[in-house]
Protein backbone atom coordinates (compact mmCIF):
# COMPACT_ATOMS: atom_id res chain seq x y z
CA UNK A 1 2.76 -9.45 -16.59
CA UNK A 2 1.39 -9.31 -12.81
CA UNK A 3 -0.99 -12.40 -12.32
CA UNK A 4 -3.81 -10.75 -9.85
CA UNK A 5 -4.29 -10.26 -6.91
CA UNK A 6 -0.05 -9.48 -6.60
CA UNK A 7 1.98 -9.22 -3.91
CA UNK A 8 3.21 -5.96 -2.39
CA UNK A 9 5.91 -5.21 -0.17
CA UNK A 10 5.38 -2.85 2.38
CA UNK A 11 8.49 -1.05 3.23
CA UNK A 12 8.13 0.41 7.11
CA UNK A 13 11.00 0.36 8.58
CA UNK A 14 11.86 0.10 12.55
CA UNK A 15 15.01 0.15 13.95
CA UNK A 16 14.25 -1.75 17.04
CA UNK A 17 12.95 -4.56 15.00
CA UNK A 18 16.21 -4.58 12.62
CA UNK A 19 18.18 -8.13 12.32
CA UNK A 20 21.11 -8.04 15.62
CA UNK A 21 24.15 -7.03 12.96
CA UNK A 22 22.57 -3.89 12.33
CA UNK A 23 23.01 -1.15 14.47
CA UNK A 24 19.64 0.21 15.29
CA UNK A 25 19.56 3.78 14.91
CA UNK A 26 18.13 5.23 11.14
CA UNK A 27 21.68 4.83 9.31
CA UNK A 28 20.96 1.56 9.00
CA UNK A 29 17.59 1.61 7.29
CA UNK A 30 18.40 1.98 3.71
CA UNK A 31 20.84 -0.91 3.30
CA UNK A 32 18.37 -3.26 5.44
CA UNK A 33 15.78 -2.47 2.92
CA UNK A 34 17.60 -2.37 -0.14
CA UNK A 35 18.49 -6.12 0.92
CA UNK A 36 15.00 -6.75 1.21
CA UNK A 37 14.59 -4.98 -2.04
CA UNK A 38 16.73 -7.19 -4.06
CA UNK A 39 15.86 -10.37 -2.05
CA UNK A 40 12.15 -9.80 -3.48
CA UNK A 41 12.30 -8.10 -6.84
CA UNK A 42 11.91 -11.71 -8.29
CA UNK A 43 8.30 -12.06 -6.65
CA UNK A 44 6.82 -9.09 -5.66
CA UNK A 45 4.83 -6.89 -8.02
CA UNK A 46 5.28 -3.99 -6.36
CA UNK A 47 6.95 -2.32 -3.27
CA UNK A 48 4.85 0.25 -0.89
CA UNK A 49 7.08 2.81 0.86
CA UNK A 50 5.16 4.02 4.09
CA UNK A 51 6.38 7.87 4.16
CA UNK A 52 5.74 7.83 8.26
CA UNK A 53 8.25 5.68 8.53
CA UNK A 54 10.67 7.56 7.40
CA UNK A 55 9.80 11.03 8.90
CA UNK A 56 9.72 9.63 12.52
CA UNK A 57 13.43 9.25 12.28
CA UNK A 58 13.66 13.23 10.78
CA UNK A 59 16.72 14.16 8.03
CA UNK A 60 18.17 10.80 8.39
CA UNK A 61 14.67 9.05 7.48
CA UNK A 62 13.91 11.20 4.59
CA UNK A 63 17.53 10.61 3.47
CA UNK A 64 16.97 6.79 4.03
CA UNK A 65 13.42 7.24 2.02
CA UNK A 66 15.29 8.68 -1.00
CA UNK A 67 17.89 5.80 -1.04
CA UNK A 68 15.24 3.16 -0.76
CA UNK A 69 13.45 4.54 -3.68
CA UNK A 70 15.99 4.43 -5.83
CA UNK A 71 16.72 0.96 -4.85
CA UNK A 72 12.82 0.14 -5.72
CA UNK A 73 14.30 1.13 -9.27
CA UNK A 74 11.73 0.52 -11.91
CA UNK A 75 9.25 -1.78 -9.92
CA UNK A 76 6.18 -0.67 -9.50
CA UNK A 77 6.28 2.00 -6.29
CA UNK A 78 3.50 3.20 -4.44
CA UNK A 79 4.18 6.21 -1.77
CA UNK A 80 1.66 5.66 0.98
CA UNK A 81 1.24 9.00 2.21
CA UNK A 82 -2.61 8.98 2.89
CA UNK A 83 -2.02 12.39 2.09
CA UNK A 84 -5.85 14.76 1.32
CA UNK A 85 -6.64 18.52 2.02
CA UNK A 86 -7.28 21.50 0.88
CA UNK A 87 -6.64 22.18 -3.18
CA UNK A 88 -3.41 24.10 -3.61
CA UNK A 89 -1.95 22.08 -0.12
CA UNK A 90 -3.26 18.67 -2.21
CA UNK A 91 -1.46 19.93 -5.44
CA UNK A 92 1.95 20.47 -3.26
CA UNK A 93 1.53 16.52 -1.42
CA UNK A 94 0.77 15.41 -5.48
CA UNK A 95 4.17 17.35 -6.69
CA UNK A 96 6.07 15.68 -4.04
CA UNK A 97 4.85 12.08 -4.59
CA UNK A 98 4.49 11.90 -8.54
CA UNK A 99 7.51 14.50 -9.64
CA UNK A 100 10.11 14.22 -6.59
CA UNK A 101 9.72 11.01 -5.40
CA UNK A 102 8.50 9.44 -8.78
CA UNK A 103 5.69 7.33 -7.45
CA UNK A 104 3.53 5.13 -9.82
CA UNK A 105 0.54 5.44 -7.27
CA UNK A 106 -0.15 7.09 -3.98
CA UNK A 107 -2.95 6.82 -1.26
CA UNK A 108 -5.60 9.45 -0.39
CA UNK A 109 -7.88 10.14 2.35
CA UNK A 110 -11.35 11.67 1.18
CA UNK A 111 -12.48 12.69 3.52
CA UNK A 112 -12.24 16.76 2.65
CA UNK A 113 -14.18 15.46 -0.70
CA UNK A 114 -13.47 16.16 -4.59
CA UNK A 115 -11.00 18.98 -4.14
CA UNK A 116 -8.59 17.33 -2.04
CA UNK A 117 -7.91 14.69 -4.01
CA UNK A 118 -8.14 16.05 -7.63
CA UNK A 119 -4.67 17.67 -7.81
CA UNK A 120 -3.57 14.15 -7.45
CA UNK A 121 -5.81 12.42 -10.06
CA UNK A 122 -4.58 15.46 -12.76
CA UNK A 123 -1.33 13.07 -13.41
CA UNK A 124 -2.03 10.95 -16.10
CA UNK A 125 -0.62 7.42 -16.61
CA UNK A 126 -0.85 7.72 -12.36
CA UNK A 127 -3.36 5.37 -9.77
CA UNK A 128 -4.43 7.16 -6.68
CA UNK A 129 -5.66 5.17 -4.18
CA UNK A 130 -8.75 6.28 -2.21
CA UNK A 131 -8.85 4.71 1.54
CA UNK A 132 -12.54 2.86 1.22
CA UNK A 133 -12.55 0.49 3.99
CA UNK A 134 -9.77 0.27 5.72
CA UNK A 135 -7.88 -2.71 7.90
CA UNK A 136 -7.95 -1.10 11.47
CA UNK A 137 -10.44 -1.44 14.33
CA UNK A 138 -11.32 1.98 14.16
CA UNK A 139 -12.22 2.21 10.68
CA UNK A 140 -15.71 1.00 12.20
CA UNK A 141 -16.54 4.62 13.59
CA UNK A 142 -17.22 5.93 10.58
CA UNK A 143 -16.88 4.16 6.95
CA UNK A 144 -19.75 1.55 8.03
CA UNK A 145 -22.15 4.04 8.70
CA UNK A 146 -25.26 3.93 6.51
CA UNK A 147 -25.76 6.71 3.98
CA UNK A 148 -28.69 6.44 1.89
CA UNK A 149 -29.24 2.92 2.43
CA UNK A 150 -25.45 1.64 2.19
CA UNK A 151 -22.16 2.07 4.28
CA UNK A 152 -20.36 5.18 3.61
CA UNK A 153 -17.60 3.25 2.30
CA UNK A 154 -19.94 2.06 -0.61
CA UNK A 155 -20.97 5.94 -1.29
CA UNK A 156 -17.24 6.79 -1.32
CA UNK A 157 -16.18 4.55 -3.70
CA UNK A 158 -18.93 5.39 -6.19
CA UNK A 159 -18.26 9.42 -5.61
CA UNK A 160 -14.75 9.24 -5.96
CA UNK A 161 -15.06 7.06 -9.86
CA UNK A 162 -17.42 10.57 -10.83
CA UNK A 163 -13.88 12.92 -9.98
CA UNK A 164 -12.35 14.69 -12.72
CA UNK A 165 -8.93 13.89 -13.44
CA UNK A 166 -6.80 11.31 -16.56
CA UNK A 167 -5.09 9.15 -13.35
CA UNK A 168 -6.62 5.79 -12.52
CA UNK A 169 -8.73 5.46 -9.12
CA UNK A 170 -7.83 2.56 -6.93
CA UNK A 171 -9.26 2.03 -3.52
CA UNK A 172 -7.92 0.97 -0.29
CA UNK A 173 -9.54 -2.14 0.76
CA UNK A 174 -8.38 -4.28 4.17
CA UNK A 175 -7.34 -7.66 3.88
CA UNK A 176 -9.33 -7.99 7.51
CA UNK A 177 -12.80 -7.69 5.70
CA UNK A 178 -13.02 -10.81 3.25
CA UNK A 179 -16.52 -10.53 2.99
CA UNK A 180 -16.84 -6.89 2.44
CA UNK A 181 -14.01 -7.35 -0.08
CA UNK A 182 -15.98 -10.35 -2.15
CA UNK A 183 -19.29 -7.50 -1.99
CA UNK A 184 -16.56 -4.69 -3.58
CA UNK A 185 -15.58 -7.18 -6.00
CA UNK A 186 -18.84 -8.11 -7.15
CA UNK A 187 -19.78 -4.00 -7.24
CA UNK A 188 -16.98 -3.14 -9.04
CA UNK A 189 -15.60 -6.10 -10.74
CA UNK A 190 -12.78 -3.45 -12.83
CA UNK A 191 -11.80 -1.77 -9.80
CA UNK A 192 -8.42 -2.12 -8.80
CA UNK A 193 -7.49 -2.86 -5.52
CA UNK A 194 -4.87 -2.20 -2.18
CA UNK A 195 -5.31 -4.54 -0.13
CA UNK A 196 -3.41 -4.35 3.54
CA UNK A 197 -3.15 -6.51 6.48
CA UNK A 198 -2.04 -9.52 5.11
CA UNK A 199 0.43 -11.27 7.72
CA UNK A 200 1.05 -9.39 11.26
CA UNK A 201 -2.58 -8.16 10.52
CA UNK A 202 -4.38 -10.69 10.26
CA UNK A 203 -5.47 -10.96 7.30
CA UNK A 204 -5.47 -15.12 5.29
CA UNK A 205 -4.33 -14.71 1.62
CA UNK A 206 -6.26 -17.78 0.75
CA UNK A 207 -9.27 -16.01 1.73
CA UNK A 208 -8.43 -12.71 0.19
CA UNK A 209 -7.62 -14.29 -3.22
CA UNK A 210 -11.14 -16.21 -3.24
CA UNK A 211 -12.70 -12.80 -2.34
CA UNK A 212 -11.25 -10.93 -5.05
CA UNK A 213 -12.36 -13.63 -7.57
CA UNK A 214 -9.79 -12.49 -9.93
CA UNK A 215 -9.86 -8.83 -9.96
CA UNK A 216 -7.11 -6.41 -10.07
CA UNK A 217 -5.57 -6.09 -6.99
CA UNK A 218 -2.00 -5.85 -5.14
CA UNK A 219 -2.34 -7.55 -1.34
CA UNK A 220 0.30 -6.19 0.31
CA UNK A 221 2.37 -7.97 3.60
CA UNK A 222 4.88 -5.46 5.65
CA UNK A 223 6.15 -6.74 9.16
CA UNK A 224 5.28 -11.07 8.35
CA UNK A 225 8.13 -10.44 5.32
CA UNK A 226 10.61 -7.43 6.91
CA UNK A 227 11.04 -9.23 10.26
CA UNK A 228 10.88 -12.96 9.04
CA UNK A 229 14.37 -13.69 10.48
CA UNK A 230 16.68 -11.45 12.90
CA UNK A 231 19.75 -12.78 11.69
CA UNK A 232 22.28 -12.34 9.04
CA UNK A 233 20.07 -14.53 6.69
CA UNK A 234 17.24 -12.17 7.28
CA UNK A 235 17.02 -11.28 3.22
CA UNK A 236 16.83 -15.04 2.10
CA UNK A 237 14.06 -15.27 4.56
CA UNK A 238 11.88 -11.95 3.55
CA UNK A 239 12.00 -13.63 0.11
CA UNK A 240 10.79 -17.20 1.16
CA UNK A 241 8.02 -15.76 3.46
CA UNK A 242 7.12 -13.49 0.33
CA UNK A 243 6.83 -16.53 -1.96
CA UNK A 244 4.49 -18.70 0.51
CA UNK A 245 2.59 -15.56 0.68
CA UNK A 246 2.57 -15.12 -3.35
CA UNK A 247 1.87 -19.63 -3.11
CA UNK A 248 -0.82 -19.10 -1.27
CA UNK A 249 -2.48 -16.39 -3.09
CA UNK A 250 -2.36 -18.63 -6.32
CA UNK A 251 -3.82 -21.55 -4.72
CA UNK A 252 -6.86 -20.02 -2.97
């Protein structure tokens, strides 16, 4: 049973950032994550493999992104793909992340609208992730702007829970926007939530965990728990940054 808001994972790898014993070219990506993997699985709720990076190392990152997802095993695993376009181009992205790589959830963008995200939300017993209001600077130029009297964000959320489709919605929420986040929670208290930025981001767990006043959420941390330690101890000390991260999202 996940006590909310969880902790997530985020696997991106990069090889110039890998402990000194490992040599840094892509070969060495799946065993430094499947460490991380196992040092974890006692804490985290989930683990969020970040297809870009993977592909930005080409065959040898897609053959590292297999291996590390059948180390995630039967955790919960989201594919973070922010994958959205056209229908039958949607319905190939949602074959590849629910049927070959197995995925429990995936991210969307929706921005092309209803059609570019339906294919995804036809897998039932599935939670798709709509990006809402996202973490980075930029997200400013365009899901704050005011549409009918409230940021587009706002108007996304509520068009995307009208979509057809048996798989759960989620939204993306940053963990840089407490008090946007506390406003989401208290306009859709049963929404569940992905919340980034946590750690190298910026974003305070204390204050995230207040903001989501209970709700369903996963907060996920990437870089503060992958890079805790460069040396040969780096596993024992993803899992102890993960549990003051998990600590301090219990005692908000």
């Amino acid at each position: 049973m996940i006590v909310y808001p969880g902790l997530c994972v985020g696997l991106d790898p990069d090889i110039l950032r890998l402990p000194a014993h490992f040599s840094a070219d892509p070969s060495s990506v799946a065993p430094f994550l499947t460490a991380i993997v196992e040092a974890t699985r006692g804490v985290a709720a989930a683990y969020k493999i970040n297809t870009a990076f993977f592909e930005q190392y080409g065959h040898l990152g897609m053959d590292a992104l297999y291996l590390v997802r059948e180390a995630v095993g039967d955790a919960y695993c989201i594919i973070d793909a922010k994958r959205g376009d056209i229908g039958n181009t949607s319905a190939a992205y949602a074959r590849s992340v629910f049927e070959d790589l197995r995925a429990d959830a995936t991210t969307v963008a929706p921005y092309m609208g209803s059609d570019s995200v339906e294919p995804f939300l036809a897998y039932e017993g599935k939670r798709v992730y709509v990006l809402a209001l996202t973490s980075n600077r930029g997200s400013a130029d365009f899901q704050r702007l005011q549409v009918q009297g409230q940021p587009l964000y706002l108007q996304v959320m509520q068009t995307a829970l009208s979509w057809q489709g048996p798989a759960e919605r989620g939204f993306v929420v940053g963990a840089t926007h407490p008090d946007e986040l506390a406003d989401i929670r208290r306009l859709f208290p049963d929404a569940h939530l992905l919340i980034p930025g946590v750690g190298a981001q910026g974003g305070d767990p204390r204050q995230i965990s207040q903001a989501n006043a209970g709700g369903s959420a996963l907060v996920n941390a990437s870089r503060s728990i992958l890079y805790a330690d460069q040396s040969e101890r780096f596993a024992e000390a993803a899992a102890e940054e993960a549990q003051q991260i998990v600590l301090q999202l219990s005692n908000s």
